[in-house]
Protein backbone atom coordinates (compact mmCIF):
# COMPACT_ATOMS: atom_id res chain seq x y z
CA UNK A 1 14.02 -11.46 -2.89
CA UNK A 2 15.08 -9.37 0.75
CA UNK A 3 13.12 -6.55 -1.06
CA UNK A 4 9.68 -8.28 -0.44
CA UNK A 5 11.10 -9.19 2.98
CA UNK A 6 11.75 -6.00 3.60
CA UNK A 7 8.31 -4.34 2.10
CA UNK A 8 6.23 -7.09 4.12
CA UNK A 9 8.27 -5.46 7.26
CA UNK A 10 7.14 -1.93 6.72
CA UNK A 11 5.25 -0.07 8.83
CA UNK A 12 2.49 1.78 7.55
CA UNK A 13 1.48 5.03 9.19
CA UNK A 14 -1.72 6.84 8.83
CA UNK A 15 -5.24 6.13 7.87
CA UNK A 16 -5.97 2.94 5.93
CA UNK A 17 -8.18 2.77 2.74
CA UNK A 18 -10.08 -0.03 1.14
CA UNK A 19 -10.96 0.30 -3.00
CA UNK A 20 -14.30 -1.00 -3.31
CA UNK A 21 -15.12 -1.63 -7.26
CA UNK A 22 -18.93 -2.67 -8.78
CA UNK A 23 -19.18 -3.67 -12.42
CA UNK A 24 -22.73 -3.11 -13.10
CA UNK A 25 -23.95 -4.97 -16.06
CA UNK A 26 -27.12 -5.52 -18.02
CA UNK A 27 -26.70 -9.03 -18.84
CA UNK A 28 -28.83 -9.01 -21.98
CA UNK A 29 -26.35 -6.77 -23.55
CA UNK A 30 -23.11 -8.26 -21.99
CA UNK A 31 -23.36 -11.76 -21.50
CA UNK A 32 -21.85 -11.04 -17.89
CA UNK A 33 -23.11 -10.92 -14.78
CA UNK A 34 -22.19 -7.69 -12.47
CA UNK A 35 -19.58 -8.33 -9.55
CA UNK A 36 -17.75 -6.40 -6.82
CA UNK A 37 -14.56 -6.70 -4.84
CA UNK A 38 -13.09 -4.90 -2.02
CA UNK A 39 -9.17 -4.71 -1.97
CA UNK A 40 -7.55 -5.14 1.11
CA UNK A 41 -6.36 -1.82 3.41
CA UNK A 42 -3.38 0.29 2.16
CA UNK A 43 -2.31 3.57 2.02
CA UNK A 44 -4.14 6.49 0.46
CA UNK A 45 -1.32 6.89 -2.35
CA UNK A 46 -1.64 3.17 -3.04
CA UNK A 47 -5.34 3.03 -3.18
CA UNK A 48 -5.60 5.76 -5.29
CA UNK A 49 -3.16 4.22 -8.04
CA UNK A 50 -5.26 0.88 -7.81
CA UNK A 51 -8.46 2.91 -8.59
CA UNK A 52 -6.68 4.82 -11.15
CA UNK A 53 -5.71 1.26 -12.90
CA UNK A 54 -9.72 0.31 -12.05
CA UNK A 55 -10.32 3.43 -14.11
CA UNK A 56 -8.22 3.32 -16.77
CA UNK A 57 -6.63 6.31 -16.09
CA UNK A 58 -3.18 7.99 -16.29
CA UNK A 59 -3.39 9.97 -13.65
CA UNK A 60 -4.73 9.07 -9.57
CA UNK A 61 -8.42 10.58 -9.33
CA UNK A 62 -9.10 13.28 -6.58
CA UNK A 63 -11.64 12.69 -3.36
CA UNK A 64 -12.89 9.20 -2.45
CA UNK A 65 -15.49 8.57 -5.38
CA UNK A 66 -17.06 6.84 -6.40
CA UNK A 67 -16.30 7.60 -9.58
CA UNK A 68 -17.63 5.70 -13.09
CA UNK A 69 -15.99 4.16 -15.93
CA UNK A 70 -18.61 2.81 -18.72
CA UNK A 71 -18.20 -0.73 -20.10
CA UNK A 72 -19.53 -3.03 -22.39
CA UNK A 73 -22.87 -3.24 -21.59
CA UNK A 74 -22.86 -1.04 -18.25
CA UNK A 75 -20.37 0.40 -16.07
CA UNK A 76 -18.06 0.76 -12.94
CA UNK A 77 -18.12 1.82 -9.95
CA UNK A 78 -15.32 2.78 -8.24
CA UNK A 79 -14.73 4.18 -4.49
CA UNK A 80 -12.53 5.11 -1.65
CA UNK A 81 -13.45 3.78 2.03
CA UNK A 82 -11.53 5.19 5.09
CA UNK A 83 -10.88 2.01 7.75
CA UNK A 84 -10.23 2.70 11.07
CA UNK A 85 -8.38 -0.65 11.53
């Protein structure tokens, strides 16, 4: 438990990055409607993991995106957005 403590207590240096994500459906062939989030700011390492698990990928993709994954029925969008906050 002092572990989260502790993590909530760092202090993170550097630019901030937000993972935006767009699943872009056709609804006639998935049943689903499309829908987008935008994560919350962290670190460039830690955004790039999150897109990588966004991706289903093994490895952390290069640059800020967007890069696309295809789905059932459409696909996703993935990027990288630089804060300044």
């Amino acid at each position: 438990m002092m572990g989260d403590v502790d993590r909530q207590l760092e202090l993170t240096l550097g630019p901030q990055y937000v993972v935006e994500v767009e699943d872009r459906l056709t609804t006639s062939l998935s049943r689903r409607r499309g829908s987008s989030y935008a994560s919350p700011p962290q670190s460039l390492d830690d955004a790039r993991r999150l897109a990588a698990l966004l991706l289903d990928s093994d490895e952390p993709p290069a640059g800020d995106g967007p890069w696309r994954r295809p789905l059932a029925g459409g696909h996703r969008l993935v990027r990288l957005v630089r804060t300044d906050g």
